[in-house]
N, C-alpha and C. Protein backbone atom coordinates (compact mmCIF):
# COMPACT_ATOMS: atom_id res chain seq x y z
N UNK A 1 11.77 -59.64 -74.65
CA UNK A 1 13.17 -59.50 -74.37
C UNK A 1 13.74 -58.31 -75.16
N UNK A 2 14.72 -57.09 -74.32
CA UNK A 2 15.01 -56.55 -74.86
C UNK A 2 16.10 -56.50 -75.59
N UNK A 3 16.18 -56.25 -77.59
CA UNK A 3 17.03 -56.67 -78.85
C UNK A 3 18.81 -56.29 -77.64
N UNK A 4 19.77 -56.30 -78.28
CA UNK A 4 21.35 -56.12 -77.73
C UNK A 4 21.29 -54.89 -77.61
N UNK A 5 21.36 -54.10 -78.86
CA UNK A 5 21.51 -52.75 -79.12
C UNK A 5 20.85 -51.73 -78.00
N UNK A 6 19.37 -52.28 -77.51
CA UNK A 6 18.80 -51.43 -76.97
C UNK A 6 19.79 -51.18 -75.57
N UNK A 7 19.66 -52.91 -75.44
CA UNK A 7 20.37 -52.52 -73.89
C UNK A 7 21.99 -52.38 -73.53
N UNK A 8 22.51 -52.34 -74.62
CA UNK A 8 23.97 -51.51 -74.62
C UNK A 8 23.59 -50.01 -74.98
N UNK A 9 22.80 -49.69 -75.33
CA UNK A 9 22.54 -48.12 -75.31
C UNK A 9 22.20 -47.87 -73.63
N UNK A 10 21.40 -48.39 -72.99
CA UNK A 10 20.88 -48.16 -71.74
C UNK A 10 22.33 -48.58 -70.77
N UNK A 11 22.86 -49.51 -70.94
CA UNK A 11 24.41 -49.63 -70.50
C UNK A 11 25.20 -48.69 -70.55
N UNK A 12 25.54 -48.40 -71.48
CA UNK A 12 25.82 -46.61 -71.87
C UNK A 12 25.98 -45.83 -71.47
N UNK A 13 24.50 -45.27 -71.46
CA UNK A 13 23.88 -44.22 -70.47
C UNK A 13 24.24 -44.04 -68.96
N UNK A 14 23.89 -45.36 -68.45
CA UNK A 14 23.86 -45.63 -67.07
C UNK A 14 25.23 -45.36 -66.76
N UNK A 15 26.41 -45.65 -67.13
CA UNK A 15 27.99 -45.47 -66.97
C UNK A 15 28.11 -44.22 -67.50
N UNK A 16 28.33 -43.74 -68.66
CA UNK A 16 28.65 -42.34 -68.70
C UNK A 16 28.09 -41.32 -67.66
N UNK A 17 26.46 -41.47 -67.29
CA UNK A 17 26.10 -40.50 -66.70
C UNK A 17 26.64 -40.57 -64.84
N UNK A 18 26.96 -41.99 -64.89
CA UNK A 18 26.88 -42.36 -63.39
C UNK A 18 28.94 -41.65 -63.19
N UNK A 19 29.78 -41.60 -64.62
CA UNK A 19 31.31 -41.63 -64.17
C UNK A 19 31.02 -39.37 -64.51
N UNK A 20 30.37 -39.11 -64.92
CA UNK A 20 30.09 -37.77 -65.19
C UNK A 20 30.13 -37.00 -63.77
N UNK A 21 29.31 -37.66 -62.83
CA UNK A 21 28.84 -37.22 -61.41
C UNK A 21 30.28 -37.22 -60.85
N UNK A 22 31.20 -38.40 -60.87
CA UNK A 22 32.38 -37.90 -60.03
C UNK A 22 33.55 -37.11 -60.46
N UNK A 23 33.84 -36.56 -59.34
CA UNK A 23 34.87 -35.62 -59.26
C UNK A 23 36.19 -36.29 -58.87
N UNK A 24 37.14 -35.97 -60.31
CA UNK A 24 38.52 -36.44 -59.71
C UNK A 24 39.56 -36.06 -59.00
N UNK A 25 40.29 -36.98 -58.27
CA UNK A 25 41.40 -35.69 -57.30
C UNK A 25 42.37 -36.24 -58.08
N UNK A 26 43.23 -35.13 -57.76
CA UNK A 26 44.43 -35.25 -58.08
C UNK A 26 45.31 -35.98 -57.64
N UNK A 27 46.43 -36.63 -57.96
CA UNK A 27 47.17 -37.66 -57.02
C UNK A 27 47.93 -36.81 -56.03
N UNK A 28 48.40 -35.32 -56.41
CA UNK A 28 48.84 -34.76 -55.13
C UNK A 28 47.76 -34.60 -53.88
N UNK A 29 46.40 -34.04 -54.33
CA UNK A 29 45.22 -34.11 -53.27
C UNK A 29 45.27 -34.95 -52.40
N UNK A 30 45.60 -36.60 -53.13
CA UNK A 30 45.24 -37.62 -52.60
C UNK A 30 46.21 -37.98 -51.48
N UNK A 31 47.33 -37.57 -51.98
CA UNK A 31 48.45 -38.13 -51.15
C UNK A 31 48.50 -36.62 -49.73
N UNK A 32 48.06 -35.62 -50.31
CA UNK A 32 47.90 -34.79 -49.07
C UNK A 32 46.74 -34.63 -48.26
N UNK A 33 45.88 -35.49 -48.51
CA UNK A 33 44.63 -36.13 -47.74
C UNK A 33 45.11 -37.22 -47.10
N UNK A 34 45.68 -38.02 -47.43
CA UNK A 34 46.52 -39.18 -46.38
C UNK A 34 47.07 -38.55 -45.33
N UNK A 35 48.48 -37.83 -46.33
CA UNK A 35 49.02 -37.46 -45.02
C UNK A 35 48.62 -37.26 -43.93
N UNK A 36 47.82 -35.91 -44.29
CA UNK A 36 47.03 -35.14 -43.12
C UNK A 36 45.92 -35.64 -42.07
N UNK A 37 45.43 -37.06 -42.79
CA UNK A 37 44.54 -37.45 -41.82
C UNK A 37 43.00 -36.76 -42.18
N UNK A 38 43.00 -36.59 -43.59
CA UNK A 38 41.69 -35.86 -44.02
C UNK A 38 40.69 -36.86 -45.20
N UNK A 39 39.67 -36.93 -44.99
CA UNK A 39 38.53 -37.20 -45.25
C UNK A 39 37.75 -36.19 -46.21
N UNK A 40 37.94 -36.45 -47.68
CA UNK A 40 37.24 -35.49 -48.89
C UNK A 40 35.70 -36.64 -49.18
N UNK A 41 34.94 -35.80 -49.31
CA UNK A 41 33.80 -36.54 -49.68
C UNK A 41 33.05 -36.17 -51.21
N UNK A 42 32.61 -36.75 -52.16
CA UNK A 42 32.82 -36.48 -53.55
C UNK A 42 30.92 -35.99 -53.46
N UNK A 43 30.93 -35.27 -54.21
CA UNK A 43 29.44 -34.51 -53.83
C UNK A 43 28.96 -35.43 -54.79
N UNK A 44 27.06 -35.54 -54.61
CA UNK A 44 26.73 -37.02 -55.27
C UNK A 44 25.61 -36.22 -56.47
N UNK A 45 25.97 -34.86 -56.26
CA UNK A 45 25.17 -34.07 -57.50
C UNK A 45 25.63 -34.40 -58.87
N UNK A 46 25.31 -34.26 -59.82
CA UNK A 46 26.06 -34.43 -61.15
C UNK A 46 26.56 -33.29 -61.71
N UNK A 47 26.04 -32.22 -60.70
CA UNK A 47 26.43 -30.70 -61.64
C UNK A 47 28.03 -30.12 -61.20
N UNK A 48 28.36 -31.24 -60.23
CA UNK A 48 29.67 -30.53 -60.05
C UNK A 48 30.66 -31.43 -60.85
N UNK A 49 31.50 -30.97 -61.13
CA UNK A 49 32.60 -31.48 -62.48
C UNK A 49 33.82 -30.92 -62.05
N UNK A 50 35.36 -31.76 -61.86
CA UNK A 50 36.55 -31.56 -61.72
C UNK A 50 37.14 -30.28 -62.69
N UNK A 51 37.96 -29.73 -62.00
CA UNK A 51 38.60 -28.84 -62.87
C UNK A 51 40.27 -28.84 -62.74
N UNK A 52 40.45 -28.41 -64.17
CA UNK A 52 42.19 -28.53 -63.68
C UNK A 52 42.73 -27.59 -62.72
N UNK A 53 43.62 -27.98 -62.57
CA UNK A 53 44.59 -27.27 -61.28
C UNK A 53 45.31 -26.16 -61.94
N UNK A 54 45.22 -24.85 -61.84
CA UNK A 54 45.79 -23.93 -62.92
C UNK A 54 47.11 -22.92 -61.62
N UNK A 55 47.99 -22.88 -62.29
CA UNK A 55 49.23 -22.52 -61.23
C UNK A 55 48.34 -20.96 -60.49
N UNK A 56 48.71 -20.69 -59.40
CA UNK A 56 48.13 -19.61 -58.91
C UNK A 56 49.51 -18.52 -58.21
N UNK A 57 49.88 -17.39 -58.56
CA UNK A 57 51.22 -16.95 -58.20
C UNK A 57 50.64 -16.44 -56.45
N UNK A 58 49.45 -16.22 -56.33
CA UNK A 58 48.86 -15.71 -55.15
C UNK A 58 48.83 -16.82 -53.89
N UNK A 59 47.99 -18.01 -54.02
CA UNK A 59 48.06 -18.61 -53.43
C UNK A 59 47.60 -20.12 -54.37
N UNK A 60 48.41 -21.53 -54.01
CA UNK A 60 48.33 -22.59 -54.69
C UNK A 60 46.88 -23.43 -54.02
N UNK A 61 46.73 -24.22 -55.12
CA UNK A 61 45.22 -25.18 -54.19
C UNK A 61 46.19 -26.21 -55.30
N UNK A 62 45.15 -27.41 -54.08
CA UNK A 62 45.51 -29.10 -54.44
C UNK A 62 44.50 -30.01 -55.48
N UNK A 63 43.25 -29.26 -55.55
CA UNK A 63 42.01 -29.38 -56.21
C UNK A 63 40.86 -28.51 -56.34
N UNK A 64 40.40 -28.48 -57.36
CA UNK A 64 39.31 -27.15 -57.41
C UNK A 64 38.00 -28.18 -58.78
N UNK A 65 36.89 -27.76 -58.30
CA UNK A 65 35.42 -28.14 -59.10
C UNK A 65 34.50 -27.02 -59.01
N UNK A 66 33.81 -27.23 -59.62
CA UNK A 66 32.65 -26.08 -60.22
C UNK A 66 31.39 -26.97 -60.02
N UNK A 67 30.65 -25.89 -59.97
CA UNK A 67 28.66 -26.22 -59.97
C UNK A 67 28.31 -24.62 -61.34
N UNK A 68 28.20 -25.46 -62.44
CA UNK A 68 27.10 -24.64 -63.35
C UNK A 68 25.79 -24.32 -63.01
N UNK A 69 25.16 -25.14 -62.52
CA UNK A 69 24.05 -24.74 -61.44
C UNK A 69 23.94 -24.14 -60.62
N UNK A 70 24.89 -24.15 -59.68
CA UNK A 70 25.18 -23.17 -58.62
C UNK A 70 25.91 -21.69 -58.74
N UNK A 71 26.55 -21.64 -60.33
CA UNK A 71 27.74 -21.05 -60.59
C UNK A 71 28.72 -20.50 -59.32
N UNK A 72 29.63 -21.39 -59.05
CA UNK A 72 30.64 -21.62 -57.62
C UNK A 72 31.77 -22.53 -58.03
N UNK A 73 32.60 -22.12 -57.78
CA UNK A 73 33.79 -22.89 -58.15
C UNK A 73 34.06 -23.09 -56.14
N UNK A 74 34.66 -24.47 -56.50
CA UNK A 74 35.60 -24.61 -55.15
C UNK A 74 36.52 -25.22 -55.19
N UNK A 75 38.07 -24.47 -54.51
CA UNK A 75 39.07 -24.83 -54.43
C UNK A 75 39.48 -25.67 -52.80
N UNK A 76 40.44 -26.56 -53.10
CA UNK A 76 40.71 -26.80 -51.63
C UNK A 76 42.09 -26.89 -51.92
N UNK A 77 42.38 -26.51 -50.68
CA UNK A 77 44.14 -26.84 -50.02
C UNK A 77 44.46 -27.55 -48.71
N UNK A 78 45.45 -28.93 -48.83
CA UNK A 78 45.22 -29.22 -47.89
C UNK A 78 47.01 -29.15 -47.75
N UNK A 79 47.18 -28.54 -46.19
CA UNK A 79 48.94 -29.06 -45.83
C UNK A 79 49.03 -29.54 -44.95
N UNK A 80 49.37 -30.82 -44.99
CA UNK A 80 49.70 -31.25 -43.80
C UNK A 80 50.96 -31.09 -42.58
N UNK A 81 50.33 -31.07 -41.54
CA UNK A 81 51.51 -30.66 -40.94
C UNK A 81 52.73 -31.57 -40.52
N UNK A 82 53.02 -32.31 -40.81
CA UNK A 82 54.13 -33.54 -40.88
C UNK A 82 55.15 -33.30 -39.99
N UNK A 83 54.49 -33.52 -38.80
CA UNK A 83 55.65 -32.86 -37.56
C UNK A 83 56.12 -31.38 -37.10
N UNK A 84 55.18 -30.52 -38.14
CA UNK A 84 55.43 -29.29 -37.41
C UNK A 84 54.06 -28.65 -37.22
N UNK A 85 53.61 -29.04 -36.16
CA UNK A 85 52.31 -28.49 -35.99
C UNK A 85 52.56 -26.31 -35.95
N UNK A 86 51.46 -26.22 -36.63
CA UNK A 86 51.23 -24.76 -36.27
C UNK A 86 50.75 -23.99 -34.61
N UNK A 87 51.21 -23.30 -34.39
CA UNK A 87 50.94 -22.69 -33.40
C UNK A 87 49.96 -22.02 -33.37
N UNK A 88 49.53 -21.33 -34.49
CA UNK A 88 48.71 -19.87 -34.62
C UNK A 88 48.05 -19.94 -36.16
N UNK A 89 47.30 -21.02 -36.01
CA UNK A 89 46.29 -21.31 -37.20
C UNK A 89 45.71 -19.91 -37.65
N UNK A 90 45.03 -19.26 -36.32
CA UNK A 90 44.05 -18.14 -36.62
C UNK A 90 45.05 -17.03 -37.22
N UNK A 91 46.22 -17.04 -37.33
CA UNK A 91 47.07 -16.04 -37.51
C UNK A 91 47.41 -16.35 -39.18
N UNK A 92 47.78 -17.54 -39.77
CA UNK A 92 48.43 -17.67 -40.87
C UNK A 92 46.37 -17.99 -41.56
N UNK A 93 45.54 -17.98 -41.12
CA UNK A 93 43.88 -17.76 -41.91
C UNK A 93 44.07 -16.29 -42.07
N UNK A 94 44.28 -15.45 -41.40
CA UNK A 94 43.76 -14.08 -41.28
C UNK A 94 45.27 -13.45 -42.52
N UNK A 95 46.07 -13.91 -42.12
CA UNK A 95 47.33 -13.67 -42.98
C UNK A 95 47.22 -13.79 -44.61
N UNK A 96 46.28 -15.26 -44.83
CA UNK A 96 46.02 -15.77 -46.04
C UNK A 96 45.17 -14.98 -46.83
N UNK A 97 43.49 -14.44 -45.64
CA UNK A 97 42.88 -13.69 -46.60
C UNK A 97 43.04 -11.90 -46.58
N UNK A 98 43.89 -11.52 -46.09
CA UNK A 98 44.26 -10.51 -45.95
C UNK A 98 45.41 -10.20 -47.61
N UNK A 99 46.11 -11.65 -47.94
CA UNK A 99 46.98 -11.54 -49.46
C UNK A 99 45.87 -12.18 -50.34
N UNK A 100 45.12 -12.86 -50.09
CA UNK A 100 44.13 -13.00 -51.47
C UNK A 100 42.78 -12.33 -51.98
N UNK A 101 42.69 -10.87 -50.61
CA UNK A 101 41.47 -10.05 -50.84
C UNK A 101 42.04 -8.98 -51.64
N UNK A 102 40.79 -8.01 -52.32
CA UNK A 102 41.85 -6.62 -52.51
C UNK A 102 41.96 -5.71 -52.29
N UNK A 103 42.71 -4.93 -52.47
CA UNK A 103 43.46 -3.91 -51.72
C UNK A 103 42.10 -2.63 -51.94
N UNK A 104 41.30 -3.35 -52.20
CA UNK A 104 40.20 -1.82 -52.69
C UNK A 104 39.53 -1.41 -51.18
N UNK A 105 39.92 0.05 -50.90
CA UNK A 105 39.88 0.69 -49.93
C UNK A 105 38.31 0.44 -49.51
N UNK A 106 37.38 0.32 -50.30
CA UNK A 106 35.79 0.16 -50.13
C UNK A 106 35.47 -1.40 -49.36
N UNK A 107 36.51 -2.30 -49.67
CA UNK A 107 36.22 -3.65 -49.06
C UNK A 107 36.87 -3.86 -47.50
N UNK A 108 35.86 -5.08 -47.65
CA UNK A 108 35.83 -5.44 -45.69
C UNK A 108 35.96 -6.59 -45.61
N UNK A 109 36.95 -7.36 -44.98
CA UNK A 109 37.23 -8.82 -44.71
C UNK A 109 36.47 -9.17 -43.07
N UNK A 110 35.41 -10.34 -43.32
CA UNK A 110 34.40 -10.54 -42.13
C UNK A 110 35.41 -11.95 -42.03
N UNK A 111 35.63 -12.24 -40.59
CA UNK A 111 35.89 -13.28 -40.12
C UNK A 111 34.34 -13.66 -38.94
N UNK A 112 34.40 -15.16 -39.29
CA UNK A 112 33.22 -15.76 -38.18
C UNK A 112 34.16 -17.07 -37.36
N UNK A 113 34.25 -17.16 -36.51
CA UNK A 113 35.10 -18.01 -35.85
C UNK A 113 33.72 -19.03 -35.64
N UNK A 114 33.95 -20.78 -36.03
CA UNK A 114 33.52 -21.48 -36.12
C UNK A 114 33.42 -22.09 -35.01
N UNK A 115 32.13 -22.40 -34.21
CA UNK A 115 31.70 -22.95 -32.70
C UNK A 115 32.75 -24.19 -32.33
N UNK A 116 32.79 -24.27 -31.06
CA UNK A 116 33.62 -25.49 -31.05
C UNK A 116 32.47 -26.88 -31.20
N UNK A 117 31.67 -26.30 -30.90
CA UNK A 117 30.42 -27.63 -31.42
C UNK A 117 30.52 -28.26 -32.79
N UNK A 118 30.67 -27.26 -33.81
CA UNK A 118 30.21 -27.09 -35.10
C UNK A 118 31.52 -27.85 -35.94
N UNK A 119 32.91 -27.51 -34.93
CA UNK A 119 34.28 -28.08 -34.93
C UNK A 119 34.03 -29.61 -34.68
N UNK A 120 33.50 -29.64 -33.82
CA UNK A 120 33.83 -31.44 -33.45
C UNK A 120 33.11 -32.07 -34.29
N UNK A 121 31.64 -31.91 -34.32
CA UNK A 121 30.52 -32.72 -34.69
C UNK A 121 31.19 -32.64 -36.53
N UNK A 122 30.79 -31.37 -36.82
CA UNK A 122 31.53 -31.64 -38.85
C UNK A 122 32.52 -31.66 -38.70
N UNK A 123 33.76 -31.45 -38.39
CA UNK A 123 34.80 -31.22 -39.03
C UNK A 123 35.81 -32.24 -38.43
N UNK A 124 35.46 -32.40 -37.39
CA UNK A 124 36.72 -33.03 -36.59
C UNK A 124 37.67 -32.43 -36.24
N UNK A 125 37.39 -30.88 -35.97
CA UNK A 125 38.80 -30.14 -36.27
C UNK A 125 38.84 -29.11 -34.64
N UNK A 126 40.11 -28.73 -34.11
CA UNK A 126 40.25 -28.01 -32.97
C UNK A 126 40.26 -26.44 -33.59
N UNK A 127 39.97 -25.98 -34.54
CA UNK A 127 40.09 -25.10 -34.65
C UNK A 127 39.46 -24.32 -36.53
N UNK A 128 38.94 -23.65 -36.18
CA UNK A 128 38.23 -23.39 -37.58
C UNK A 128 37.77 -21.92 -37.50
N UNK A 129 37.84 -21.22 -38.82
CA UNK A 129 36.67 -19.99 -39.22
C UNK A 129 36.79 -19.90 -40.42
N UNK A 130 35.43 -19.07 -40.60
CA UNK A 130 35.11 -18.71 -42.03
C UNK A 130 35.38 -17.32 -42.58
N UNK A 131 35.78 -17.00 -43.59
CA UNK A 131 36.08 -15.63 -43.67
C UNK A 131 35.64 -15.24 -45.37
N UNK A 132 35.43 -14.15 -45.06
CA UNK A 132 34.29 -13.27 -46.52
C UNK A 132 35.11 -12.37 -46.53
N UNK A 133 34.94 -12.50 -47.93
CA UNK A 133 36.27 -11.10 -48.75
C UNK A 133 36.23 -11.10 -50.38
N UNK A 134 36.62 -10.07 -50.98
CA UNK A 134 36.33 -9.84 -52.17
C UNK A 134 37.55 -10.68 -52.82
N UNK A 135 37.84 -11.14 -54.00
CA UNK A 135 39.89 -11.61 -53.93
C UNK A 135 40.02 -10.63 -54.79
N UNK A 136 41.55 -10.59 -54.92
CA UNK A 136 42.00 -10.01 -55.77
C UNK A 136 41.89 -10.78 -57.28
N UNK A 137 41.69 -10.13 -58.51
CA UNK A 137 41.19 -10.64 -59.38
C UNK A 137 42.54 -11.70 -60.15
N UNK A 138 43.77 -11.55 -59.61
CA UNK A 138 44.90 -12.78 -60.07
C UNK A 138 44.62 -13.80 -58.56
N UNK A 139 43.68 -14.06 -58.31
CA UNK A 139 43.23 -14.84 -57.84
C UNK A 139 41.96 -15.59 -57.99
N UNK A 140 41.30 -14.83 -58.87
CA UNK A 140 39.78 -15.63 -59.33
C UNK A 140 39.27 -14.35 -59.80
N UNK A 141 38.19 -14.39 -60.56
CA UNK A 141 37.82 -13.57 -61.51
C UNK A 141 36.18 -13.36 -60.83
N UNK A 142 36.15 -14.26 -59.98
CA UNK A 142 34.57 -14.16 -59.57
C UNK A 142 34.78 -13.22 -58.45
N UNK A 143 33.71 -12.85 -58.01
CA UNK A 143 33.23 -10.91 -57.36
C UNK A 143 33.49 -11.20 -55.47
N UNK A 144 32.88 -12.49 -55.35
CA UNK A 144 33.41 -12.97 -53.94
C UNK A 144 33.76 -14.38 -53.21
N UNK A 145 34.54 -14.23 -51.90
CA UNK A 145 35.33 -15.24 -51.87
C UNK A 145 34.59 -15.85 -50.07
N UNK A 146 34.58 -16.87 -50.13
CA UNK A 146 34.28 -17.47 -48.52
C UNK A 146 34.85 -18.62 -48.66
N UNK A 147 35.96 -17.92 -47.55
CA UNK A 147 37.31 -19.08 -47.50
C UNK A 147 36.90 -19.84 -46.41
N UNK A 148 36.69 -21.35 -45.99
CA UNK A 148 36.32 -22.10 -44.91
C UNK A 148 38.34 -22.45 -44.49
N UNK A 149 38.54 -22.25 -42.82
CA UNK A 149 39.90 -22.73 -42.80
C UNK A 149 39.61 -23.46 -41.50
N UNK A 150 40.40 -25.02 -41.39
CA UNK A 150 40.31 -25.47 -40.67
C UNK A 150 41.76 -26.54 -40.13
N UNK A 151 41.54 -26.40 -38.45
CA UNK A 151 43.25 -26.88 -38.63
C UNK A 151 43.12 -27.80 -37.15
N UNK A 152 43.92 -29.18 -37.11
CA UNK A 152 43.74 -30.13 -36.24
C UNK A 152 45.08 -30.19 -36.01
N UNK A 153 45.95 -30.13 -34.77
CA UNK A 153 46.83 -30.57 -34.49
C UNK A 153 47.84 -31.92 -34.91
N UNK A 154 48.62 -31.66 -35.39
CA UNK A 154 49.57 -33.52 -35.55
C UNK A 154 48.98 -34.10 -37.37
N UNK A 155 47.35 -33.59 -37.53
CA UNK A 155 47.26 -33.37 -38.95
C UNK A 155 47.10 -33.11 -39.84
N UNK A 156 46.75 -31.71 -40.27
CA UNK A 156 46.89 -30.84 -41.42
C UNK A 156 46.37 -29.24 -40.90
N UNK A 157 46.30 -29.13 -41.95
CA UNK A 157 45.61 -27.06 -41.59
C UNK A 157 45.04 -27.25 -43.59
N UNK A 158 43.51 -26.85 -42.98
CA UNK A 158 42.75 -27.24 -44.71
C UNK A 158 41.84 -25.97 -45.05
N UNK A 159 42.37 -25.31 -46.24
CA UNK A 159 41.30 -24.64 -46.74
C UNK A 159 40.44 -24.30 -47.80
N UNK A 160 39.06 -24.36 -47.40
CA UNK A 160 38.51 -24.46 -48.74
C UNK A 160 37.88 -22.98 -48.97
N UNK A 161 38.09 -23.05 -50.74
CA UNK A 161 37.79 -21.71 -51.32
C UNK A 161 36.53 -21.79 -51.90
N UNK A 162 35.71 -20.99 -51.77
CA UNK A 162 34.13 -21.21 -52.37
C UNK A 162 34.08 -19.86 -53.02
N UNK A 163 34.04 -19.34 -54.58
CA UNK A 163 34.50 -18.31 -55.44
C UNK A 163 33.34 -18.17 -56.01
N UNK A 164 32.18 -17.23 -55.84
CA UNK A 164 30.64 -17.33 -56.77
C UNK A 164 30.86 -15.35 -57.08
N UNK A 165 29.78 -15.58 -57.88
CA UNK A 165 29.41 -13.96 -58.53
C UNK A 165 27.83 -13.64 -57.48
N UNK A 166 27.38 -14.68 -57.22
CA UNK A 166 25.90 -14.47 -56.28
C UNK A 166 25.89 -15.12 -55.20
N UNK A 167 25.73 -14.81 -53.91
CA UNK A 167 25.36 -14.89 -52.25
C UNK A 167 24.59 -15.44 -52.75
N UNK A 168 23.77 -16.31 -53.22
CA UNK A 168 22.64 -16.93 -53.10
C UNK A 168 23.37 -18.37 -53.96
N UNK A 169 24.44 -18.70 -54.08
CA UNK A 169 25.17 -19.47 -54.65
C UNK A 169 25.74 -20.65 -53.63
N UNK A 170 26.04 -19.40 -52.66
CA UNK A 170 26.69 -20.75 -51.31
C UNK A 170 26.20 -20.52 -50.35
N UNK A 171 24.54 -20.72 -50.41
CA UNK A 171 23.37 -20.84 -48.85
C UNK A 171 24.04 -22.30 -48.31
N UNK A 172 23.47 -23.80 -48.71
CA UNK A 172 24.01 -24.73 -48.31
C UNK A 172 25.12 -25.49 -49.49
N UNK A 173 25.87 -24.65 -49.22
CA UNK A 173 26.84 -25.86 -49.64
C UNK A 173 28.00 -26.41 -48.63
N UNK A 174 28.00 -27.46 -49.16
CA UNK A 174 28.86 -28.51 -47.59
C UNK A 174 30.50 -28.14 -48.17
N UNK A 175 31.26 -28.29 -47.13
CA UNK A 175 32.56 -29.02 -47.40
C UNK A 175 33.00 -29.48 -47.73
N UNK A 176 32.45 -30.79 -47.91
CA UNK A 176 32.55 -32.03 -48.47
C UNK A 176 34.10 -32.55 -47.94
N UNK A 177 34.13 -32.19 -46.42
CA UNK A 177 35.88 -32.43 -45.81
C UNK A 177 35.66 -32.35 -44.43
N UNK A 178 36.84 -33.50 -44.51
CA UNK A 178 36.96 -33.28 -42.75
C UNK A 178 37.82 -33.74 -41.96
N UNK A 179 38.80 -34.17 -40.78
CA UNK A 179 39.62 -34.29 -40.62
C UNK A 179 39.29 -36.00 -39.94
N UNK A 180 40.34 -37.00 -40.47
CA UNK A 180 39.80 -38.16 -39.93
C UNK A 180 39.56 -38.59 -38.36
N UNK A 181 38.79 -39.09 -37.62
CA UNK A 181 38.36 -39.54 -36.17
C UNK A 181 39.61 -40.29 -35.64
């Protein structure tokens, strides 16, 4: 039989390491994930870890976490649209990374417009793309940006920020979001 001590050490362990793995939202996140009818899913790695919400004069997010492993920070924003649906999703995405890229004459903002397959099956969403761009550095300090934006009628318009120093940082990384069924 194993003595007390041992197995309150192994008790321990098992809880610290198991509350380490999750990522906390914020109560505004939470309540703008209701609204909107959105579905956040908490990644089940241990290397990603919550980060605070730090004011942004460029553009605001609702929650943001990091991978030291991956070195990648990701921000998300979610607004819901609470009776005023958007008209021109693709217009206020292209609008967004056009003010959070920079102005350096050498850079190129790639938009990929997201399949409508790729829409239904992950996302749940009528409308989506991805867009690559350098930010401006009062927007993140890391070298590049792949903004995922996605927007469902009646409930929200969501975007997530994926901020690394290496392309080999965000081969697969998920969403971890989606708009509820």
């Amino acid at each position: 039989m194993l003595p007390l001590r041992v197995f309150l050490l192994i008790l321990f362990f098992a809880v610290t390491s198991t509350s380490s793995a999750q990522v906390q939202l914020p109560p505004a996140f939470t309540q703008a994930l209701q609204q909107g009818q959105v579905e956040f899913f908490s990644p089940v790695e241990k290397n990603f870890k919550s980060l605070r919400v730090r004011p942004n004069s460029l553009w605001p997010y609702d929650m943001a976490m990091r991978s030291r492993k991956h070195k990648l920070e990701m921000r998300y924003r979610v607004i819901p649209n609470l009776g005023l649906p958007s008209k021109v999703p693709h217009v206020n995405c292209l609008s967004m990374a056009s003010s959070l890229a920079t102005n350096d004459q050498d850079q190129q903002i790639a938009v990929h417009k997201i399949t409508p397959q790729q829409l239904s099956e992950e996302y749940n969403a009528e409308w989506g793309a991805t867009v690559f761009f350098c930010p401006k550095k009062t927007f993140s300090k890391r070298r590049y940006c792949k903004m995922l934006a996605l927007y469902a009628t009646n409930k929200a318009t969501i975007y997530v920020f994926y901020l690394f120093d290496n392309p080999d940082a965000i081969v697969e990384q998920p969403a971890l979001i989606r708009f509820e069924s």
